[in-house]
Protein backbone atom coordinates (compact mmCIF):
# COMPACT_ATOMS: atom_id res chain seq x y z
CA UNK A 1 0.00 0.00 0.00
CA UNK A 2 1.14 3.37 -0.75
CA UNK A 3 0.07 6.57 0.54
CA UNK A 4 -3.49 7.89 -0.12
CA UNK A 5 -6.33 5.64 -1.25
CA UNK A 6 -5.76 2.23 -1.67
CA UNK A 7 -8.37 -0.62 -3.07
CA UNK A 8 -8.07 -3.50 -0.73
CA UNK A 9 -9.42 -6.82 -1.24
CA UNK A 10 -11.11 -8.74 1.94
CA UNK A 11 -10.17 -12.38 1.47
CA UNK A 12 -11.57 -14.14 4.90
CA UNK A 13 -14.79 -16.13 3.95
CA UNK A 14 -15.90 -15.01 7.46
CA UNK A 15 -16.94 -11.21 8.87
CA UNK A 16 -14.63 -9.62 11.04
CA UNK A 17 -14.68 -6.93 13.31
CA UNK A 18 -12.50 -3.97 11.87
CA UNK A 19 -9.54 -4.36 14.82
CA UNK A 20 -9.41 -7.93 13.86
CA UNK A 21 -8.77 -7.82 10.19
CA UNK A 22 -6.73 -5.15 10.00
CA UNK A 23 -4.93 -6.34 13.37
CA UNK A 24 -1.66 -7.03 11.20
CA UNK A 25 -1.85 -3.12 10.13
CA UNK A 26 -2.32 -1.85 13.85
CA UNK A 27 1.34 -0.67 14.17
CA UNK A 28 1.61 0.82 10.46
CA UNK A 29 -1.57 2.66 11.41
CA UNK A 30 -1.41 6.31 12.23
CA UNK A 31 -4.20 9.12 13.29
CA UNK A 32 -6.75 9.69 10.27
CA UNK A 33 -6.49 6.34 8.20
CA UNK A 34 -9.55 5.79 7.23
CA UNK A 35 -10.63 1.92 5.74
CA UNK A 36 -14.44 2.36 3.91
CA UNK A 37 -16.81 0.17 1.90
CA UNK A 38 -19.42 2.28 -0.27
CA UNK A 39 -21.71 3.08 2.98
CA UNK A 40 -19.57 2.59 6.02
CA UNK A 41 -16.51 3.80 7.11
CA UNK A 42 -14.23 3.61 10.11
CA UNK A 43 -11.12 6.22 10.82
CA UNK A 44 -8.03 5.42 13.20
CA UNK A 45 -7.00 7.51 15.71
CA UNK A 46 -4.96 7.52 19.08
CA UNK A 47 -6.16 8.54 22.48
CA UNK A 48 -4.34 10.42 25.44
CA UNK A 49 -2.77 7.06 26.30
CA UNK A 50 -1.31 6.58 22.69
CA UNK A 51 -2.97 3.62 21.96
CA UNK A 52 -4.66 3.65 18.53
CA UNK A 53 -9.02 2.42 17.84
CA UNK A 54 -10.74 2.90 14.68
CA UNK A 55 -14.07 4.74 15.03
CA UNK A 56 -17.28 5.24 12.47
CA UNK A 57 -19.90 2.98 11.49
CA UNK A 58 -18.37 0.69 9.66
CA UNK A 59 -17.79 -2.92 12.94
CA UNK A 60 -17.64 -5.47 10.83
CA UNK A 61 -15.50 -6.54 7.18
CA UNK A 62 -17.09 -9.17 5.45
CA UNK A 63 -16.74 -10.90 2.73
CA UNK A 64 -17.89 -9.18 -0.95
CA UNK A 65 -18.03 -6.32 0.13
CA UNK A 66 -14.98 -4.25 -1.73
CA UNK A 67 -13.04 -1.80 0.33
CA UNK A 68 -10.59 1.26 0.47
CA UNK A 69 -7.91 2.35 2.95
CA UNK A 70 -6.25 6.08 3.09
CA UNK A 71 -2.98 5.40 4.18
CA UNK A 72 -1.12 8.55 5.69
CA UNK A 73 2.34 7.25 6.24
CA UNK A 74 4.41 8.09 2.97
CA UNK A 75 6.27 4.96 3.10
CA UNK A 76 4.85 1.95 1.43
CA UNK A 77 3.22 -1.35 3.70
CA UNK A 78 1.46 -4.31 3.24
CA UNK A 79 -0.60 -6.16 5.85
CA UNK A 80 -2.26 -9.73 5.98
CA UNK A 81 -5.69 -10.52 7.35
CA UNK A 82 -5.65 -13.40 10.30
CA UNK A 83 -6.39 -16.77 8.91
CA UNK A 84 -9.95 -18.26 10.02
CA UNK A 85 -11.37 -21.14 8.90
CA UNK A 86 -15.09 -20.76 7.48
CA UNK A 87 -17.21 -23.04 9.79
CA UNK A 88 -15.18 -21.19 13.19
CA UNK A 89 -17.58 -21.16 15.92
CA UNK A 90 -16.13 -17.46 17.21
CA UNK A 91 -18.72 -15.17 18.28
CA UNK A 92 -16.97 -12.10 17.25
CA UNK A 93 -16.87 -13.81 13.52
CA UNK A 94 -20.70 -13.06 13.30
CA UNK A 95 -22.03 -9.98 11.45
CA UNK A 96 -23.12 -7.05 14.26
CA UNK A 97 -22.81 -9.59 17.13
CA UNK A 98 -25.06 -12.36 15.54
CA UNK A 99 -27.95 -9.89 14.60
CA UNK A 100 -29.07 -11.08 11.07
CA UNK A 101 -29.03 -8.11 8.35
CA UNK A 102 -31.10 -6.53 6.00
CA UNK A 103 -31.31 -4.24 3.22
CA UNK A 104 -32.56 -1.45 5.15
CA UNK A 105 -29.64 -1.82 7.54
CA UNK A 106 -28.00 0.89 5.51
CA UNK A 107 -30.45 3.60 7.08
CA UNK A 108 -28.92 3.14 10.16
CA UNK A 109 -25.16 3.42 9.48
CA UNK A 110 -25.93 6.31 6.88
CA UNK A 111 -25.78 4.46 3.55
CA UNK A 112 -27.40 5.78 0.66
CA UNK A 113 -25.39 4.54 -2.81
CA UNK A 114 -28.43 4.58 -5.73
CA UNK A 115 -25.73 3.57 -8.51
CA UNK A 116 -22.76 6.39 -7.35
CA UNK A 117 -19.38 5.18 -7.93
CA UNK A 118 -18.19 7.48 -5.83
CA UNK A 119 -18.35 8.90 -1.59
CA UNK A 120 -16.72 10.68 0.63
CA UNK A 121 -16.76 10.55 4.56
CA UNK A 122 -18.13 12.95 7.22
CA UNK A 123 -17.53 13.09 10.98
CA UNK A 124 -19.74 15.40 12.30
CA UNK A 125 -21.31 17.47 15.44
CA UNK A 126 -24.81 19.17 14.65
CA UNK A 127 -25.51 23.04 16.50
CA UNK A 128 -28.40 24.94 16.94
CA UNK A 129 -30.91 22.10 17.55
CA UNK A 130 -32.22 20.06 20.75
CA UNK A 131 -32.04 16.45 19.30
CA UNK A 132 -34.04 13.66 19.92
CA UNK A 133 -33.72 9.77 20.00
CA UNK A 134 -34.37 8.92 16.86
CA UNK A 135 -33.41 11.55 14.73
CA UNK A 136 -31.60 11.40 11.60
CA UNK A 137 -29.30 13.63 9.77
CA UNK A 138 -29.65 13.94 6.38
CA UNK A 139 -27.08 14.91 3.63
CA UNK A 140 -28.54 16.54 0.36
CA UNK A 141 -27.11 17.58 -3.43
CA UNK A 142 -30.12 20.54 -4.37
CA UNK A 143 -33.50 18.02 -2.80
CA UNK A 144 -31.98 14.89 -3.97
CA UNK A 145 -31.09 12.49 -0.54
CA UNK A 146 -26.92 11.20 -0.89
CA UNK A 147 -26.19 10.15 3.12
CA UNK A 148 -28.18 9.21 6.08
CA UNK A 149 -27.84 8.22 9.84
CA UNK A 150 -28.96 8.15 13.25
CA UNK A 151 -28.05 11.13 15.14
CA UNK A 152 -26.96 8.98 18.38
CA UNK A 153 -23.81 9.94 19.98
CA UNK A 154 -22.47 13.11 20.20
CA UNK A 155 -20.12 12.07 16.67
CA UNK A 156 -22.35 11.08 13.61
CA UNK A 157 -20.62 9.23 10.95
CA UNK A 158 -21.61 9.35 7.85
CA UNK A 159 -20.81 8.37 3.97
CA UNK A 160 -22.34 10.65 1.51
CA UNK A 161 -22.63 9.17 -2.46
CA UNK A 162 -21.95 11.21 -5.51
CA UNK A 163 -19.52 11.38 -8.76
CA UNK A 164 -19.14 14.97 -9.49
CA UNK A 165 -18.13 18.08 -7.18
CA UNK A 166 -21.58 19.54 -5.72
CA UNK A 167 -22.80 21.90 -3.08
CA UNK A 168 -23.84 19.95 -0.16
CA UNK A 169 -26.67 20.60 2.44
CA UNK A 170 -28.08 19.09 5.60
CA UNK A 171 -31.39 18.60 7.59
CA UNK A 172 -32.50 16.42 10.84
CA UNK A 173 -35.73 14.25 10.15
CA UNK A 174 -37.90 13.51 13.13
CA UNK A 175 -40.50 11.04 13.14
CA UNK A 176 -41.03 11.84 9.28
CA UNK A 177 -41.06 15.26 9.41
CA UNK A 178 -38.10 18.24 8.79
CA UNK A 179 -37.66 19.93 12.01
CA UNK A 180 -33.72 21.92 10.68
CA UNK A 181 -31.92 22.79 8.05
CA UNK A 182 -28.93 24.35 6.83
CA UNK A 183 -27.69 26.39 3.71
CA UNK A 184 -25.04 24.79 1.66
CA UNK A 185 -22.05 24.35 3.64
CA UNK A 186 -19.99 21.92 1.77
CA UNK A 187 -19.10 20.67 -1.41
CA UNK A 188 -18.88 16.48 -2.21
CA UNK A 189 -15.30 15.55 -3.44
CA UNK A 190 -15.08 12.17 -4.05
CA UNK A 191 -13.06 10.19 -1.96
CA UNK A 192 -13.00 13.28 0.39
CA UNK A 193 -12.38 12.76 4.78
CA UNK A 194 -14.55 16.04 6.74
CA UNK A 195 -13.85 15.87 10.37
CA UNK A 196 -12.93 13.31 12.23
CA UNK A 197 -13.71 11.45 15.22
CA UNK A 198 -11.40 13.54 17.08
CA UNK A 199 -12.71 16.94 15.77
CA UNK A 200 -15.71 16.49 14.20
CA UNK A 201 -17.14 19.06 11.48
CA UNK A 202 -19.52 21.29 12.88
CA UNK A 203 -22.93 22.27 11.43
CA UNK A 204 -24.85 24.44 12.16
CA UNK A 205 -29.16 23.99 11.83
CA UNK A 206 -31.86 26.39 12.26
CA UNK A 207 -35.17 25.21 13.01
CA UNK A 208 -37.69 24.93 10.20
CA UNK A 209 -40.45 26.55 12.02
CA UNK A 210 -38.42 30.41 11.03
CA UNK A 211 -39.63 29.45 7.92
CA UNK A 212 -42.70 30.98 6.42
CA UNK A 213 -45.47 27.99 6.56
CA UNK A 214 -47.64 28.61 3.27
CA UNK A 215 -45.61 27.82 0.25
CA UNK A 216 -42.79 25.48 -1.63
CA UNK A 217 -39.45 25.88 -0.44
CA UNK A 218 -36.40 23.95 -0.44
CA UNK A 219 -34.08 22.46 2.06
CA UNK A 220 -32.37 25.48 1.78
CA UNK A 221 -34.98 27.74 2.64
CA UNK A 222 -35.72 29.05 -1.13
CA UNK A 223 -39.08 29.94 -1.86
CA UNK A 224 -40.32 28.10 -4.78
CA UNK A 225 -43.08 29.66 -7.90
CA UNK A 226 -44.82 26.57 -7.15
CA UNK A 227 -45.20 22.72 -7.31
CA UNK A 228 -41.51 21.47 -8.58
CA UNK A 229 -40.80 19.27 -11.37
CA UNK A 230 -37.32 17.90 -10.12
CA UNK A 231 -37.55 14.58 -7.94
CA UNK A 232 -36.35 15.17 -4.29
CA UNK A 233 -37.31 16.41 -0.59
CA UNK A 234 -38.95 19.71 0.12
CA UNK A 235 -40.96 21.58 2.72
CA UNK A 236 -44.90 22.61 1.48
CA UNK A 237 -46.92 24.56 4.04
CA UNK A 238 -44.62 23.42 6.75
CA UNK A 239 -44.17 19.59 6.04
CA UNK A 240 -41.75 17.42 4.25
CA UNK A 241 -42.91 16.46 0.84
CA UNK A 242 -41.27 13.58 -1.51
CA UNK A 243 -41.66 14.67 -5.07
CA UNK A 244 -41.09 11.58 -7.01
């Protein structure tokens, strides 16, 4: 591996917690490696004590799924994954600690692909808003929906989708509904790291009620002529709408 992004095939026939497979890399490893699939990712970084964890939302490596590692070291590695045979009865071998998964799994950990080659990472904090259990922060290109996940802990992780550079902006959904938003305040890069787990980007919300609450508007807060044609999320008299 050289530095910057690397592919990196996952050749165990079993899942494996992130510190396990890349176990053999631990001491190559340095603050703000990041390993990601195309809706998780996980970022290493060393506390107080010097001793080194990855963090994100990407637990497990399994196999199929194709991968990429940001190395920052400039000197060139390699690194082999432990050896495990397929019918091992090791409880840390099964996917989110035996929990079966499903296609919607991806809501929580803030997947959203829809064909995109491409993503780039976000660590972030959220301002201006009293959150809830339950709420979700969502990453948008104009109304159209590229990253999603649980606002839980006081770091969200995220991987927003795209190919091409585009202003990005952000909202919380509660219980169906758009209770924040923000203006644009980034722009997708592909392949691109914001924050970290360490020092998380900050964004800033302001609740949708300042809004006026007859009308079309976008994310953004732009009042609309009227109905839009183009498919995405907007706010109409004061309440998400889904234009498909």
């Amino acid at each position: 591996m050289v530095n910057g992004w690397n592919y990196i095939g996952y050749t165990p026939m079993v899942n494996l917690r992130v510190t396990s497979a890349l176990a053999d890399y631990y001491d190559q490893a340095t603050d703000g490696d990041v390993v990601k699939s195309k809706t998780e990712f996980a970022m290493f970084t060393k506390g107080a004590n010097g001793k080194g964890e990855w963090k994100g939302n990407l637990k497990y490596m399994k196999p199929g799924e194709g991968y990429m590692l940001k190395r920052q070291r400039e000197n060139r590695t390699s690194f082999s994954y432990p050896f495990m045979e397929v019918n091992a009865s090791i409880p840390f071998l099964e996917g989110n600690d035996g929990r079966q998964e499903s296609a919607s799994d991806s809501r929580e950990t803030g997947g959203v692909t829809r064909g995109f080659a491409n993503n780039m990472t976000l660590a972030a904090m959220t301002d201006g808003v009293s959150l809830q259990e339950g709420d979700r922060l969502i990453a948008l290109a104009e109304a159209e929906v590229r990253g999603e996940a649980l606002v839980g802990d006081s770091v969200v992780y995220m991987t927003i989708s795209g190919d091409q550079q585009t202003p990005l902006s952000f909202a919380i959904e509660r219980d169906g509904e758009i209770v924040a938003v923000t203006g644009n305040v980034m722009t997708f890069r592909a392949n691109a790291v914001s924050g970290s787990p360490d020092k998380p980007t900050l964004i800033s919300f302001e609740p949708i009620s300042l809004l006026p609450q007859e009308g079309w508007f976008t994310l953004q807060g732009t009042r609309l002529k009227g109905r839009p044609a183009k498919r995405g999320v907007y706010i109409y008299n004061g309440h998400k709408q889904m234009i498909r």
